[in-house]
C-alpha atoms as a PDB file:
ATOM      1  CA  UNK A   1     -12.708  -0.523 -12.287  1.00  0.00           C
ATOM      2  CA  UNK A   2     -11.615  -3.611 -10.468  1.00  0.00           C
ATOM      3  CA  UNK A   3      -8.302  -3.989  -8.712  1.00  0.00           C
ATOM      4  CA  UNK A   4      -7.217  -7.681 -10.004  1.00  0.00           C
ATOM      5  CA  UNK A   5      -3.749  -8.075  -8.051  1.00  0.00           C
ATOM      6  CA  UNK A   6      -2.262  -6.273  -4.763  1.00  0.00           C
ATOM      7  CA  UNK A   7       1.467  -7.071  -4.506  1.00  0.00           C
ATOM      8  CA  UNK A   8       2.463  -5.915  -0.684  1.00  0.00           C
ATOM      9  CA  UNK A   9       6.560  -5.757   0.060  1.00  0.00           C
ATOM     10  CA  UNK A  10       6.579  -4.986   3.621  1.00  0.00           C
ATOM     11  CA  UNK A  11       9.375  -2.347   4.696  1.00  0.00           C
ATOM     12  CA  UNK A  12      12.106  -3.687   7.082  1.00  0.00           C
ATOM     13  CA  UNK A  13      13.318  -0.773   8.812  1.00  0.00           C
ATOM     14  CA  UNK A  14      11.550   0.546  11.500  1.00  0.00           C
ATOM     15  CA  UNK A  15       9.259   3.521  11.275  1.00  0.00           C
ATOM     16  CA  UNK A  16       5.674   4.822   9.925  1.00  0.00           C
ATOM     17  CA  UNK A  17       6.537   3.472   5.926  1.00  0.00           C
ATOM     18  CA  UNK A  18       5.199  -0.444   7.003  1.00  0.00           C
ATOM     19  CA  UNK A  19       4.731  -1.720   3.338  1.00  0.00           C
ATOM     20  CA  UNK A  20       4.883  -0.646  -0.197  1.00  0.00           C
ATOM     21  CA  UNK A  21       2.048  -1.824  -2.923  1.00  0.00           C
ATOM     22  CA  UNK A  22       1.865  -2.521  -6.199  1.00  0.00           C
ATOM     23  CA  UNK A  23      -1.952  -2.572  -7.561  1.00  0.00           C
ATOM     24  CA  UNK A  24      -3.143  -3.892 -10.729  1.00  0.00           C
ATOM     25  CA  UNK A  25      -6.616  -2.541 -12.300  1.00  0.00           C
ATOM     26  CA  UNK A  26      -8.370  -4.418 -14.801  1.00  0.00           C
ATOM     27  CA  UNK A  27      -5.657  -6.775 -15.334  1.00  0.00           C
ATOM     28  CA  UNK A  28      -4.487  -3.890 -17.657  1.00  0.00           C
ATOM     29  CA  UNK A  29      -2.960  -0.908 -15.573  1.00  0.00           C
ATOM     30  CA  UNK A  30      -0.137  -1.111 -12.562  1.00  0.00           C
ATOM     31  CA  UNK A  31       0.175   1.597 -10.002  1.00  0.00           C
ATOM     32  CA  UNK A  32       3.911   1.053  -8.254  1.00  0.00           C
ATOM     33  CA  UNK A  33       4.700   2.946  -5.033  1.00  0.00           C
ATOM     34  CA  UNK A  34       1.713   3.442  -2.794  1.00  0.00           C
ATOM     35  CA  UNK A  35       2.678   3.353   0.245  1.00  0.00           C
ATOM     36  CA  UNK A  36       1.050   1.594   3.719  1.00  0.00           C
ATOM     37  CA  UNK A  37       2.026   4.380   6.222  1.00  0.00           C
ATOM     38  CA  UNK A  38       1.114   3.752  10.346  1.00  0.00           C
ATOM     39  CA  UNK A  39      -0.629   7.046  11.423  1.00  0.00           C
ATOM     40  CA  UNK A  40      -1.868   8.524  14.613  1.00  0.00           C
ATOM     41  CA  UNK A  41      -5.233   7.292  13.537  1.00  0.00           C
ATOM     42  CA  UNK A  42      -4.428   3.991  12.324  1.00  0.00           C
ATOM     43  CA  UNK A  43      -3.050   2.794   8.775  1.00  0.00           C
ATOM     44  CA  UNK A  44      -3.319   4.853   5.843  1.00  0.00           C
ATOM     45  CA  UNK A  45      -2.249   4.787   2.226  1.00  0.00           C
ATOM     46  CA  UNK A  46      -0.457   7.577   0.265  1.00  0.00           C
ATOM     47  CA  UNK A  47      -0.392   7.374  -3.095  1.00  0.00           C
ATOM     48  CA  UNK A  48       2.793   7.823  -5.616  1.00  0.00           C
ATOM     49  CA  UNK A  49       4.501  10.839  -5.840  1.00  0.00           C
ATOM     50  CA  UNK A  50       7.522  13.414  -6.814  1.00  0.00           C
ATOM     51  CA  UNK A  51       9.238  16.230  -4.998  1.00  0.00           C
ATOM     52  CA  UNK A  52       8.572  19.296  -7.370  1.00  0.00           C
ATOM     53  CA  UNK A  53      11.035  22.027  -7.614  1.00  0.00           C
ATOM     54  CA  UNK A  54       9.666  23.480  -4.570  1.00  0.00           C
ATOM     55  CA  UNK A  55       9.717  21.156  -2.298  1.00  0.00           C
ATOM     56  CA  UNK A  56       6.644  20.253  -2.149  1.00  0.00           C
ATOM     57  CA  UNK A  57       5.286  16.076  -3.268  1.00  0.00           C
ATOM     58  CA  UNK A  58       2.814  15.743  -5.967  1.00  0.00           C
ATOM     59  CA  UNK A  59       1.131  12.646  -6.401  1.00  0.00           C
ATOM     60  CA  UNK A  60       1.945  10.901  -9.527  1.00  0.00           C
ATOM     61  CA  UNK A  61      -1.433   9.221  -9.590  1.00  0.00           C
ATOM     62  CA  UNK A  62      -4.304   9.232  -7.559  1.00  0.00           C
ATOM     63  CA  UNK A  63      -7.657   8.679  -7.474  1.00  0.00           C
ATOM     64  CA  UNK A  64     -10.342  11.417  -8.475  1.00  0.00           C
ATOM     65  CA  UNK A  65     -12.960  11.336  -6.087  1.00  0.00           C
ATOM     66  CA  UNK A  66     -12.630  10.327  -2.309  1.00  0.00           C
ATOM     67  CA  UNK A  67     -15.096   6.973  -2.651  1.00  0.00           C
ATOM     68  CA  UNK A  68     -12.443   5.509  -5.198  1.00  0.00           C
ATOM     69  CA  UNK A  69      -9.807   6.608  -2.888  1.00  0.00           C
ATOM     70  CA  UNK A  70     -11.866   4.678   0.154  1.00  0.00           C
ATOM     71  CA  UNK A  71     -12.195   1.669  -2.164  1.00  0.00           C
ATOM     72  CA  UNK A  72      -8.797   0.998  -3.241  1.00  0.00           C
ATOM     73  CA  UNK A  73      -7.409   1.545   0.671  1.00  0.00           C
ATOM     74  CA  UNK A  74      -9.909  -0.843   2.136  1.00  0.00           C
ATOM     75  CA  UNK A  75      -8.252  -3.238  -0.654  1.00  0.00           C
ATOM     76  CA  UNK A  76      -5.178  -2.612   0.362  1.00  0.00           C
ATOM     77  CA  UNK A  77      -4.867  -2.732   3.755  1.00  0.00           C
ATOM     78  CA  UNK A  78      -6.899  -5.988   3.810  1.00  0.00           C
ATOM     79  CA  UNK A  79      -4.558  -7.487   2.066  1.00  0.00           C
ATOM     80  CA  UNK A  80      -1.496  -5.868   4.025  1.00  0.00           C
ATOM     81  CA  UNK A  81      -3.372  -7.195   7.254  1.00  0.00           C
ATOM     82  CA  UNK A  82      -3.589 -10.454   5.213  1.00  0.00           C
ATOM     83  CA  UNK A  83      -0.319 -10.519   4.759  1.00  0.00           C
ATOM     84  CA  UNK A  84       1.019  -9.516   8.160  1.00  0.00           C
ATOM     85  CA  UNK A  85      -1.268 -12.304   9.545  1.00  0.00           C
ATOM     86  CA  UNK A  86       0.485 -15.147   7.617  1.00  0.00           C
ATOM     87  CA  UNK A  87       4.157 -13.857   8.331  1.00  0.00           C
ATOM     88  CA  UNK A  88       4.224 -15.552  11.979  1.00  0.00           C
ATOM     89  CA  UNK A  89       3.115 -18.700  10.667  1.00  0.00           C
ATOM     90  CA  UNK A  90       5.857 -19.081   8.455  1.00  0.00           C
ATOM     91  CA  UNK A  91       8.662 -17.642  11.064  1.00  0.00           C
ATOM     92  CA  UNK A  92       7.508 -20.964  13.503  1.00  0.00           C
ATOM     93  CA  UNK A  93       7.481 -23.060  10.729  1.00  0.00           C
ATOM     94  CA  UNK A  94      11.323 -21.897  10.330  1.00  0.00           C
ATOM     95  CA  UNK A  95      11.717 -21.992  13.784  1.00  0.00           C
ATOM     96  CA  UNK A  96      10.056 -26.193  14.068  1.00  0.00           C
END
């Protein structure tokens, strides 16, 4: 499995939700909705899900084992540091 595009669409309010990403796997399969969420640890990812009847969120899809999981939020959050590292750049640019 290789993840062949990371869309990030940073969040503009303020609060722990800092980006939501769109991953593509094999240039084949799109996972919408994971979410970049700022922890007490540090950045995290949580993966799509639904509120079930009893209140409780299910993810939608998810990886199975925990070094998948690893793999695809290392990808991830390199590219939302990525992209969080360009964004002053173009606000001077604006700014010039």
């Amino acid at each position: 499995m290789n993840i062949t595009d990371v869309r990030v669409r940073k969040v503009a309010k303020e609060g722990k939700m800092k980006a939501v990403v769109s991953i593509t796997i094999d240039e084949e399969f799109v996972v919408h909705d994971i979410k970049v969420i700022e922890g007490e640890k540090g950045l995290f990812i949580a993966m799509p899900s639904r509120k079930a009847t009893d209140g409780e969120y299910r993810d939608i899809a998810h990886p199975i084992n925990s070094a998948t999981r690893d793999r695809i939020q290392t990808i991830i959050l390199d590219k939302y540091q990525e992209v969080m590292a360009e964004e002053p750049e173009a606000e001077e640019a604006v700014a010039e």
